[in-house]
C-alpha atoms as a PDB file:
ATOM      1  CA  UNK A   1       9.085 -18.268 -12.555  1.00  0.00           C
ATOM      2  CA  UNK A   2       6.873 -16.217 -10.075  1.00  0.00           C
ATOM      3  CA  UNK A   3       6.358 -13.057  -9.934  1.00  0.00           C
ATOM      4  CA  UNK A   4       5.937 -11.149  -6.796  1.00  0.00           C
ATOM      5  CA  UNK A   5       3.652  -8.167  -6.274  1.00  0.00           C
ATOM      6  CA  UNK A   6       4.617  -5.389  -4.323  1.00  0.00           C
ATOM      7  CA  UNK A   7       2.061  -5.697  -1.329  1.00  0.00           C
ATOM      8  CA  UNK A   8       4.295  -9.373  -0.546  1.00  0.00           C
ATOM      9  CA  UNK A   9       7.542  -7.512  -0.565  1.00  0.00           C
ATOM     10  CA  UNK A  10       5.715  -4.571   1.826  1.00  0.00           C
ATOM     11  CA  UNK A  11       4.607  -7.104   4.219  1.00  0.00           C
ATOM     12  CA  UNK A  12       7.198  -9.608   4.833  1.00  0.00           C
ATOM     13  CA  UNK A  13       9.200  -5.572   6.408  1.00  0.00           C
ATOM     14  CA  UNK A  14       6.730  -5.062   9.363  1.00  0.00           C
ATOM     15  CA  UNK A  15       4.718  -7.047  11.387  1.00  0.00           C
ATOM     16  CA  UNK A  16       1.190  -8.382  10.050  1.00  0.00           C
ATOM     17  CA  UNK A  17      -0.486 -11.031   9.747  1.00  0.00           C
ATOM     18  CA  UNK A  18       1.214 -12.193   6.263  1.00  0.00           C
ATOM     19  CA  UNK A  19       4.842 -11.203   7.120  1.00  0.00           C
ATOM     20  CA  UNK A  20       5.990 -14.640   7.717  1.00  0.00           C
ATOM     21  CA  UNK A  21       4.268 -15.604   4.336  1.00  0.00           C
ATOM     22  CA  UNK A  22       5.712 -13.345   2.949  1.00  0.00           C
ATOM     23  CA  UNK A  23       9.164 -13.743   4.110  1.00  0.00           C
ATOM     24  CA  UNK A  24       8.802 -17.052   2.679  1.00  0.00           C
ATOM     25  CA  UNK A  25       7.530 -16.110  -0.556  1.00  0.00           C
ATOM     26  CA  UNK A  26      10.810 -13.785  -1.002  1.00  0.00           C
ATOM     27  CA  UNK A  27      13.321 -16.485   0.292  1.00  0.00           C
ATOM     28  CA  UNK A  28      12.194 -18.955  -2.676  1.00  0.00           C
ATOM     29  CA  UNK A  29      12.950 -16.475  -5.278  1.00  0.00           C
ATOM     30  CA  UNK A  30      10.899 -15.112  -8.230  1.00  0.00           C
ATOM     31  CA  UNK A  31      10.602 -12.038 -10.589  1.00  0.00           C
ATOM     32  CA  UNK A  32       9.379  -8.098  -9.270  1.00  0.00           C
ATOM     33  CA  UNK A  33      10.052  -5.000 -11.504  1.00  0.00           C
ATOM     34  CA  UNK A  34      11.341  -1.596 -10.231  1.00  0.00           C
ATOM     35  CA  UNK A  35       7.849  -0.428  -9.594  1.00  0.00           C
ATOM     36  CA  UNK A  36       7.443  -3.021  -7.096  1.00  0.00           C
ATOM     37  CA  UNK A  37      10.324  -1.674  -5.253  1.00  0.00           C
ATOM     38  CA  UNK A  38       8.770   2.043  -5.150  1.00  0.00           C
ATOM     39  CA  UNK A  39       5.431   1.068  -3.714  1.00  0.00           C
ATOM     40  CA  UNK A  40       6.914  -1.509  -1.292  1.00  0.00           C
ATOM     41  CA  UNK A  41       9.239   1.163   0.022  1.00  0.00           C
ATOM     42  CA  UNK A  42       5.911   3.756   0.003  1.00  0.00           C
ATOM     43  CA  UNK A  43       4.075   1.149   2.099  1.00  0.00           C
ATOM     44  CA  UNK A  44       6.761   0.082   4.500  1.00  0.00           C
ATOM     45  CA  UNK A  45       7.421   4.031   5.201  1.00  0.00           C
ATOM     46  CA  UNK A  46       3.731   4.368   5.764  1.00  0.00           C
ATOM     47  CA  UNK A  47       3.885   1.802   8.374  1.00  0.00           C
ATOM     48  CA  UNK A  48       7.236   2.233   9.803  1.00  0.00           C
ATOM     49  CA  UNK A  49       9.716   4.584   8.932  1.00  0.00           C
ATOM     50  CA  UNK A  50      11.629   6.049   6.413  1.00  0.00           C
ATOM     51  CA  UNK A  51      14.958   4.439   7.886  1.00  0.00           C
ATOM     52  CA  UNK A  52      13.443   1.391   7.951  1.00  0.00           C
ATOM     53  CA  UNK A  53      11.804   1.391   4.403  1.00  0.00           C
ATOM     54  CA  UNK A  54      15.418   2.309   2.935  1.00  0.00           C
ATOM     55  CA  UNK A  55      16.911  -0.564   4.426  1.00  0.00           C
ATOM     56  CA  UNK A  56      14.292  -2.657   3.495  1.00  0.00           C
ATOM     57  CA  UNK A  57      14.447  -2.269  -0.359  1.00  0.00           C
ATOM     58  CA  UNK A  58      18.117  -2.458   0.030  1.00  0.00           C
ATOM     59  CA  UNK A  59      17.878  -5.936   1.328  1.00  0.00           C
ATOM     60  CA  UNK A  60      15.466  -6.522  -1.463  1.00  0.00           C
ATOM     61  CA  UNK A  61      18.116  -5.366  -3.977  1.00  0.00           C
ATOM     62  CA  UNK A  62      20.752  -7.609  -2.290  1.00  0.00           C
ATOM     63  CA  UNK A  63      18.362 -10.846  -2.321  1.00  0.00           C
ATOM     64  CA  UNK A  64      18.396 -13.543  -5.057  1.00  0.00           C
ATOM     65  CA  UNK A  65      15.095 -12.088  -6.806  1.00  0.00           C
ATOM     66  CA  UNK A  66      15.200 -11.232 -10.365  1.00  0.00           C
ATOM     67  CA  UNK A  67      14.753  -7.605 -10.806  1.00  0.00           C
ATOM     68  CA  UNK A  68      12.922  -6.294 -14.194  1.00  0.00           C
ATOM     69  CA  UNK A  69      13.458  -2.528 -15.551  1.00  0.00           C
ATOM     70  CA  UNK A  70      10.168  -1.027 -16.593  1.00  0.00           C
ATOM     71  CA  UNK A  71      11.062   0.647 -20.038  1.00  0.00           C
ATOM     72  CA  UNK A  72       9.199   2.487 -22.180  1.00  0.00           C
ATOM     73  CA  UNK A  73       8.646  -1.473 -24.294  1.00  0.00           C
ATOM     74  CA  UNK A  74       6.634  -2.250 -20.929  1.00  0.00           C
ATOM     75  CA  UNK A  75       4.230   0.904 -20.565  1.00  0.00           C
ATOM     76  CA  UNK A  76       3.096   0.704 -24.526  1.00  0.00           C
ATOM     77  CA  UNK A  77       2.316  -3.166 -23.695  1.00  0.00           C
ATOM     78  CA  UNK A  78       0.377  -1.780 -20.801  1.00  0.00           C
ATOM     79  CA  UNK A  79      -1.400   0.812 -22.479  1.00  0.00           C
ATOM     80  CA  UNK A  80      -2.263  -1.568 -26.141  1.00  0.00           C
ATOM     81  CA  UNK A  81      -3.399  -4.002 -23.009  1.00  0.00           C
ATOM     82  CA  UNK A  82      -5.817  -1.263 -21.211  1.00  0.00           C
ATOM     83  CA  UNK A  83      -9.317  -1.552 -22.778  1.00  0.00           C
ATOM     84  CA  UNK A  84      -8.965  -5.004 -22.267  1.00  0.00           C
ATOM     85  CA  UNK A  85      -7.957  -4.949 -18.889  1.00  0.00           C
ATOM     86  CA  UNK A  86     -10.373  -2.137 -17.361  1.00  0.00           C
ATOM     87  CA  UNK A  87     -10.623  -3.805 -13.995  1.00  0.00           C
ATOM     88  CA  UNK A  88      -6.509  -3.479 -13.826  1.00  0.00           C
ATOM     89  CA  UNK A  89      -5.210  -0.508 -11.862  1.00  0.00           C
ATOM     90  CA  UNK A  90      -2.364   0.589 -14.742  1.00  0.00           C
ATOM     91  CA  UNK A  91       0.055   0.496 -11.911  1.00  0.00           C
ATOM     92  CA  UNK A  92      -1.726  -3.175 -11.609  1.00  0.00           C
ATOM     93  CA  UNK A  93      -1.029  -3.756 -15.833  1.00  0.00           C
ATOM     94  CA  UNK A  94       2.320  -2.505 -15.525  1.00  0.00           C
ATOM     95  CA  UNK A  95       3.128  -5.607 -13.261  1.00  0.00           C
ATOM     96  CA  UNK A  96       0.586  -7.980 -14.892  1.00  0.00           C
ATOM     97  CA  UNK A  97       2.338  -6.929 -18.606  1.00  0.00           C
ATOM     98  CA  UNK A  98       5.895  -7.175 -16.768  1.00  0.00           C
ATOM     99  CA  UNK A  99       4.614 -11.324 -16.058  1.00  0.00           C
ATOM    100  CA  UNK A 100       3.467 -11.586 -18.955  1.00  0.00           C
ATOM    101  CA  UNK A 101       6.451 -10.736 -21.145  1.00  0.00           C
ATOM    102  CA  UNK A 102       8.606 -12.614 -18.559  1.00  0.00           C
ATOM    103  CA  UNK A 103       7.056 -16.094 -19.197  1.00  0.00           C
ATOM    104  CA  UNK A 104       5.602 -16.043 -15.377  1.00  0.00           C
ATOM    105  CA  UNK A 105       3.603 -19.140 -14.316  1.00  0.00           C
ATOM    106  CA  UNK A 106       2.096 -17.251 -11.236  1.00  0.00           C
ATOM    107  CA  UNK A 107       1.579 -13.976  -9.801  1.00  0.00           C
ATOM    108  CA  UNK A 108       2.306 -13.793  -6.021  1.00  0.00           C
ATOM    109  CA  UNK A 109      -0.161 -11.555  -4.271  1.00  0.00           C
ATOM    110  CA  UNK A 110      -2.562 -10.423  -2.153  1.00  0.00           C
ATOM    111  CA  UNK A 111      -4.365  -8.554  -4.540  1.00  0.00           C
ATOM    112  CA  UNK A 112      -7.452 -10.024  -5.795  1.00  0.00           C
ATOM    113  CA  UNK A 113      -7.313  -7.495  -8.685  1.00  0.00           C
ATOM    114  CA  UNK A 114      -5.482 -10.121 -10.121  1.00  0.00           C
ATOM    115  CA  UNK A 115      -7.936 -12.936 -10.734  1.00  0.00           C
ATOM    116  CA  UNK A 116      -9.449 -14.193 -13.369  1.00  0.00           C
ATOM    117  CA  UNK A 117      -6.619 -13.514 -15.457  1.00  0.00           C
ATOM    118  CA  UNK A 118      -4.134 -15.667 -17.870  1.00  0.00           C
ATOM    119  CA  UNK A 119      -2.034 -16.367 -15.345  1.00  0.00           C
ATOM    120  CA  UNK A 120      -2.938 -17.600 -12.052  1.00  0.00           C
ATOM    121  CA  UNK A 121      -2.588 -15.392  -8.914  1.00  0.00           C
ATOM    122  CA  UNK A 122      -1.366 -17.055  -5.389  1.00  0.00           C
ATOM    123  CA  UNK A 123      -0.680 -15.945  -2.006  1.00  0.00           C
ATOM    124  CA  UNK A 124       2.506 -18.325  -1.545  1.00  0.00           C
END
């Protein structure tokens, strides 16, 4: 399983240079948690609109992708996980610990932030 970072799910809702990529990357399937959702809807409002962004996420929550809570379980993982991982935005560790305890081969993203971890970023 893959998981897919939120800048992916942004992109493949307005035209850039990664939407079809991205499109792509959603069609095949993989794992994204709640948070995802939030700042993919905050980007795709930024760079379209508000109607837009809603319908966006809803087609996100009507696609085959695998959608992960974050709970409480999640954020302590994050947090026991947060000396270690210093260069990790915490939004960043909330995703990477959401892979993690979902047995994720790959994390889908455009993010450099990611590498050099345990499991191996990608962009498709």
């Amino acid at each position: 399983m893959k998981f897919i970072d939120s800048n992916i799910l942004a992109y493949a809702f307005y035209e850039n240079e990664f939407q079809e990529n991205s499109r792509n990357v959603i069609r095949q399937g993989g794992l994204v948690d709640t948070l995802c959702l939030i700042e993919a809807f905050n980007i795709i409002e930024m760079q379209t609109s508000r109607e837009i962004a809603v319908q966006s996420i809803r087609g996100l929550l009507r696609s085959n992708l695998v959608m992960i809570n974050i709970d409480i379980n999640v954020v302590f993982e994050a947090l026991k996980k947060s000396p270690r991982f210093k260069k990790l935005k915490f939004l960043d560790l909330i995703h990477y610990m959401v892979a993690v305890l979902n047995n994720c081969e790959t994390i889908v993203s455009y993010d450099s932030d990611f590498d050099q971890l345990e499991i191996t970023r990608t962009e498709n």
